[in-house]
Protein backbone atom coordinates (compact mmCIF):
# COMPACT_ATOMS: atom_id res chain seq x y z
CA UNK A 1 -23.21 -16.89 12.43
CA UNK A 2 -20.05 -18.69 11.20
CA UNK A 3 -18.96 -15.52 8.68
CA UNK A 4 -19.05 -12.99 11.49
CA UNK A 5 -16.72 -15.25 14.01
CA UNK A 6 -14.32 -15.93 10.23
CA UNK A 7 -14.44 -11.60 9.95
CA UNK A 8 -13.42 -11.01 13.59
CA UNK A 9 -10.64 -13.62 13.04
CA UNK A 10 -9.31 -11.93 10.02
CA UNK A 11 -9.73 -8.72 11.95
CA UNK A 12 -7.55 -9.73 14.92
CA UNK A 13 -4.77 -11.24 12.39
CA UNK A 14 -4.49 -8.23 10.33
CA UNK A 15 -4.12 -6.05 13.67
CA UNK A 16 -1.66 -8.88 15.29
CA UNK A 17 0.92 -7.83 12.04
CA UNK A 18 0.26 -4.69 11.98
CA UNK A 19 1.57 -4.74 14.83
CA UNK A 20 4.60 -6.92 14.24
CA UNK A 21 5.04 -4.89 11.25
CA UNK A 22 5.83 -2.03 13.28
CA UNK A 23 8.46 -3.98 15.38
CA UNK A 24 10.05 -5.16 12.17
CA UNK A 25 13.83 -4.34 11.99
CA UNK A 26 15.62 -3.26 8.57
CA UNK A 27 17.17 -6.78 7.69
CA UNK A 28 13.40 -8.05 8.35
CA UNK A 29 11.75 -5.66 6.27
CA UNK A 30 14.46 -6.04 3.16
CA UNK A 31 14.35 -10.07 3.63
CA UNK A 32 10.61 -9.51 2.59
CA UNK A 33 11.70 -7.65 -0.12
CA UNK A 34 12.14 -9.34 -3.57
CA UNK A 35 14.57 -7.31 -5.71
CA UNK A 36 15.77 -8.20 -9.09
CA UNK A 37 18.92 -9.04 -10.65
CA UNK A 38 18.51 -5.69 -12.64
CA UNK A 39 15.91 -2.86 -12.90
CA UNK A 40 14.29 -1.68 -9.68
CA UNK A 41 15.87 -2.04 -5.89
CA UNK A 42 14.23 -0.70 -3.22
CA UNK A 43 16.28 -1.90 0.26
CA UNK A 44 14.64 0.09 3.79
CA UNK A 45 17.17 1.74 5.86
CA UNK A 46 17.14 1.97 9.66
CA UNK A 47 17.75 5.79 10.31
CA UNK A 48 17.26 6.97 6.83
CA UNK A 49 14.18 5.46 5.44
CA UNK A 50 13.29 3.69 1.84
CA UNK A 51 15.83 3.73 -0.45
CA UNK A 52 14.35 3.43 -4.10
CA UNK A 53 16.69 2.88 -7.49
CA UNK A 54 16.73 1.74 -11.17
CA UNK A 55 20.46 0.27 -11.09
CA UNK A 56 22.77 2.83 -9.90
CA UNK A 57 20.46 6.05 -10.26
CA UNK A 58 18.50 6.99 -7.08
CA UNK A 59 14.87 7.62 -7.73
CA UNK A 60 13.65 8.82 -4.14
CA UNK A 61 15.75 11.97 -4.64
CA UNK A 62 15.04 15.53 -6.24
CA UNK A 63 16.67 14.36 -9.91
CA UNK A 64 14.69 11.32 -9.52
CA UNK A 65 11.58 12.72 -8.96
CA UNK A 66 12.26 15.00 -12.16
CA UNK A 67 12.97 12.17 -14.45
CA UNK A 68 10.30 10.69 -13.55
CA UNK A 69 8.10 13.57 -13.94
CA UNK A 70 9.96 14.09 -17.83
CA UNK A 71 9.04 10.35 -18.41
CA UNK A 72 4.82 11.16 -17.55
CA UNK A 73 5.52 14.69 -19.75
CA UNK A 74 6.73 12.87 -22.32
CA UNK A 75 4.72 9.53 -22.55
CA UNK A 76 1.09 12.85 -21.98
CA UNK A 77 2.33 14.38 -24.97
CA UNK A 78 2.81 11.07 -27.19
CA UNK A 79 -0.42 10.41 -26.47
CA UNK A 80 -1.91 13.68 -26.76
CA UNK A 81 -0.19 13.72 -30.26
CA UNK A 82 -1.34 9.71 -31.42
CA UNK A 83 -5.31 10.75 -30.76
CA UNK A 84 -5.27 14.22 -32.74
């Protein structure tokens, strides 16, 4: 009897920040953000949405997306090569 009451808890939490979540400004949402010295930032912009890079190169853009792409080509075919 104890578990269901401990579920509906957990049930009500997770809906009371969702909720918050959605009220969440921009400063809020990147404060919760961890981002390293170097490598990968990803910072949440009011009007514009997530911005996503690996130092100064944007990855959430159309040249992004197709490195990224090259990278999976590239690392299919090493593979594809190594197990012939």
């Amino acid at each position: 009897m104890k578990h269901s009451s401990d579920c509906k808890n957990s049930q009500e939490k997770t809906e009371k920040e969702k909720k918050n979540a959605d009220r969440m400004t921009a400063e809020e949402i990147n404060a919760q953000i961890q981002n390293p010295e170097h490598g990968f930032h990803a910072e949440f912009k009011e009007n514009e949405g997530w911005d996503v890079r690996f130092g100064k190169l944007k990855l959430n853009t159309w040249y992004g997306t197709l490195i990224i792409l090259g990278i999976v080509l590239a690392v299919f075919i090493l593979f594809s090569e190594l197990s012939k």
